[in-house]
Protein backbone atom coordinates (compact mmCIF):
# COMPACT_ATOMS: atom_id res chain seq x y z
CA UNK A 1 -12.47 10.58 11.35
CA UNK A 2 -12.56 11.51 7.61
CA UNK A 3 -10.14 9.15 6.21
CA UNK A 4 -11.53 7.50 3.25
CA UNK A 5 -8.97 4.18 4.04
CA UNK A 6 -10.52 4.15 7.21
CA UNK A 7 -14.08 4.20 5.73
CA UNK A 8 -13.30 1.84 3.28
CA UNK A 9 -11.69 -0.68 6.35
CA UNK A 10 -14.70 0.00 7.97
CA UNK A 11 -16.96 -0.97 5.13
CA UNK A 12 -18.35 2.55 4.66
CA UNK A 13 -17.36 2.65 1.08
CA UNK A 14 -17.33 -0.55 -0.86
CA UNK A 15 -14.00 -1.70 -2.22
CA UNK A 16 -13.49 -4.76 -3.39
CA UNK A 17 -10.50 -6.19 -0.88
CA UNK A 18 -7.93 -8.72 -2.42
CA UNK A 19 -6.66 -9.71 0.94
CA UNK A 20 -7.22 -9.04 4.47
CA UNK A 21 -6.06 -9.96 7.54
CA UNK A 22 -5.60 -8.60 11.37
CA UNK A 23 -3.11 -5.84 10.32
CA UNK A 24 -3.97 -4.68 6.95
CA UNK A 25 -5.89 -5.01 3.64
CA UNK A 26 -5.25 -5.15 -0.19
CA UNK A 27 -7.20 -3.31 -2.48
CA UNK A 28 -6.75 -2.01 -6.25
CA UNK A 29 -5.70 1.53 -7.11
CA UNK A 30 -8.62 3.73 -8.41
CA UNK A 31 -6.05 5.62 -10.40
CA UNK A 32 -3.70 3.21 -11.60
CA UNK A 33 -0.04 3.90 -12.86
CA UNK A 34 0.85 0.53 -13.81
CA UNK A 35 -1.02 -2.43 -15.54
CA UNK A 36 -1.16 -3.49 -11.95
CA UNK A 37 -1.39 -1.01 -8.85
CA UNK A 38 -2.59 -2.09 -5.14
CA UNK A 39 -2.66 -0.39 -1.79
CA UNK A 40 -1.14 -2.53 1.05
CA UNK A 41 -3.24 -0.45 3.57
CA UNK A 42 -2.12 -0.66 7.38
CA UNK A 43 -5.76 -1.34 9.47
CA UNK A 44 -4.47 0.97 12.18
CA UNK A 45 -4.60 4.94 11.40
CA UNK A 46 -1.09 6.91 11.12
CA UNK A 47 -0.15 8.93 8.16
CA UNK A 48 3.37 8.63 8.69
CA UNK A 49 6.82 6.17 9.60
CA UNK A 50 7.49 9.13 11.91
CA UNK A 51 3.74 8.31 13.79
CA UNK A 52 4.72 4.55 13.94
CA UNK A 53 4.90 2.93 17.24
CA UNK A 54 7.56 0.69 17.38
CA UNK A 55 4.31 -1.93 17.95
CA UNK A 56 3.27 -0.40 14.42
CA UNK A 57 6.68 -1.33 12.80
CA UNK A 58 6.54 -4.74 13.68
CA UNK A 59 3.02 -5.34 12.39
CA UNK A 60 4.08 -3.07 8.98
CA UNK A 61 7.14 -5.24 8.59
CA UNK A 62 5.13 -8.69 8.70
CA UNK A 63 2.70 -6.82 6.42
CA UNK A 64 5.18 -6.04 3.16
CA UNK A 65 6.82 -9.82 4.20
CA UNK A 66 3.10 -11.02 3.26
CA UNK A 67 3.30 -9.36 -0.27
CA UNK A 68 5.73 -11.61 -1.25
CA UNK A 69 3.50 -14.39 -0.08
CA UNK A 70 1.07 -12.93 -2.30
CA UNK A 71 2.60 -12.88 -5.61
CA UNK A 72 0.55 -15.27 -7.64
CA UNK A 73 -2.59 -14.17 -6.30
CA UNK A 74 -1.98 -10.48 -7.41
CA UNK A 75 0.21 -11.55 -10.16
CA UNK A 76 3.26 -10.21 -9.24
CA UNK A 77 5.57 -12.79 -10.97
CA UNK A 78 7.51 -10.81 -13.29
CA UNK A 79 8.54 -8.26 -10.03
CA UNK A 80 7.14 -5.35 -8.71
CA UNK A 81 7.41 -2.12 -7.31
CA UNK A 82 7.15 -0.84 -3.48
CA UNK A 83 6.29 2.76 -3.01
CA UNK A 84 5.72 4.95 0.10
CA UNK A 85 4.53 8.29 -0.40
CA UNK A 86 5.58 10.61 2.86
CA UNK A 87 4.08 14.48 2.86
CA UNK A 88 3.27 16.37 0.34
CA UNK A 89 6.08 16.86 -1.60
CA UNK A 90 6.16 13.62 -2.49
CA UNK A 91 2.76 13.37 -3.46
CA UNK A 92 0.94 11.35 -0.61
CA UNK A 93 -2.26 12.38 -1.31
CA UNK A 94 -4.34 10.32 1.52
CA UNK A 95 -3.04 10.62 5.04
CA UNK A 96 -3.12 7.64 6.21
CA UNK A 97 -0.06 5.23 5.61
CA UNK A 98 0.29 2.71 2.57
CA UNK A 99 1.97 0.87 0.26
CA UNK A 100 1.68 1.26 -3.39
CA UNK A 101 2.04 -2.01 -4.97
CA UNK A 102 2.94 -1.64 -9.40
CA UNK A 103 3.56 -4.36 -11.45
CA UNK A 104 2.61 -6.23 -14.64
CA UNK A 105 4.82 -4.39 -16.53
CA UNK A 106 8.06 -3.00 -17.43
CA UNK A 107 8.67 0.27 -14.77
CA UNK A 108 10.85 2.71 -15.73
CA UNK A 109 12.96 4.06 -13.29
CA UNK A 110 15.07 7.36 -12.73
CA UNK A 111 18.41 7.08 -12.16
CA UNK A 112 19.51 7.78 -8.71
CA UNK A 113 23.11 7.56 -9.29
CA UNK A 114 23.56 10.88 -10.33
């Protein structure tokens, strides 16, 4: 498999990892969009919610519950930001799931309301 997550789980490309456990891994953004930007990175391979097992929802859930566990190791005090790219058209860009974790500062935020 060509998936550079998976490689980078693996250890085939070096990535410093800010947490890890059974289910998943933290790393940092190569191409940040806030002062702080993370991956939560799911260990097993599916590039979608609609490829989640409900086995894989469980484990994802626990996984964004131990973000919030996290937050003064990745300095995520002041808030932060959960994003999940899905397809193209919204710009995932890697096809394997994650999380996009931003933070250490002020995010602006379209208005959805309208």
């Amino acid at each position: 498999m060509d998936c550079v997550f998976c490689k980078i789980m693996k250890g085939e490309i070096p990535s410093e990892k800010l947490y890890e456990n059974d289910e998943m891994f933290i790393i940092r953004d190569i191409e940040p969009k806030a002062a702080k930007h993370y991956l939560m990175i799911p260990k097993r391979h599916y590039k979608s919610i609609s490829e989640m097992t409900d086995e894989d929802g469980v484990a994802f859930a626990r996984s964004l519950k131990k973000i919030s566990d996290l937050t003064d190791k990745l300095g995520l005090q002041n808030g932060y930001r959960l994003v999940i790219n899905q397809g193209d058209d919204a710009g995932q860009t890697v096809p394997h799931m994650h999380v996009h974790i931003l933070a250490g500062q002020p995010l602006d935020f379209p208005d959805l309301r309208k």
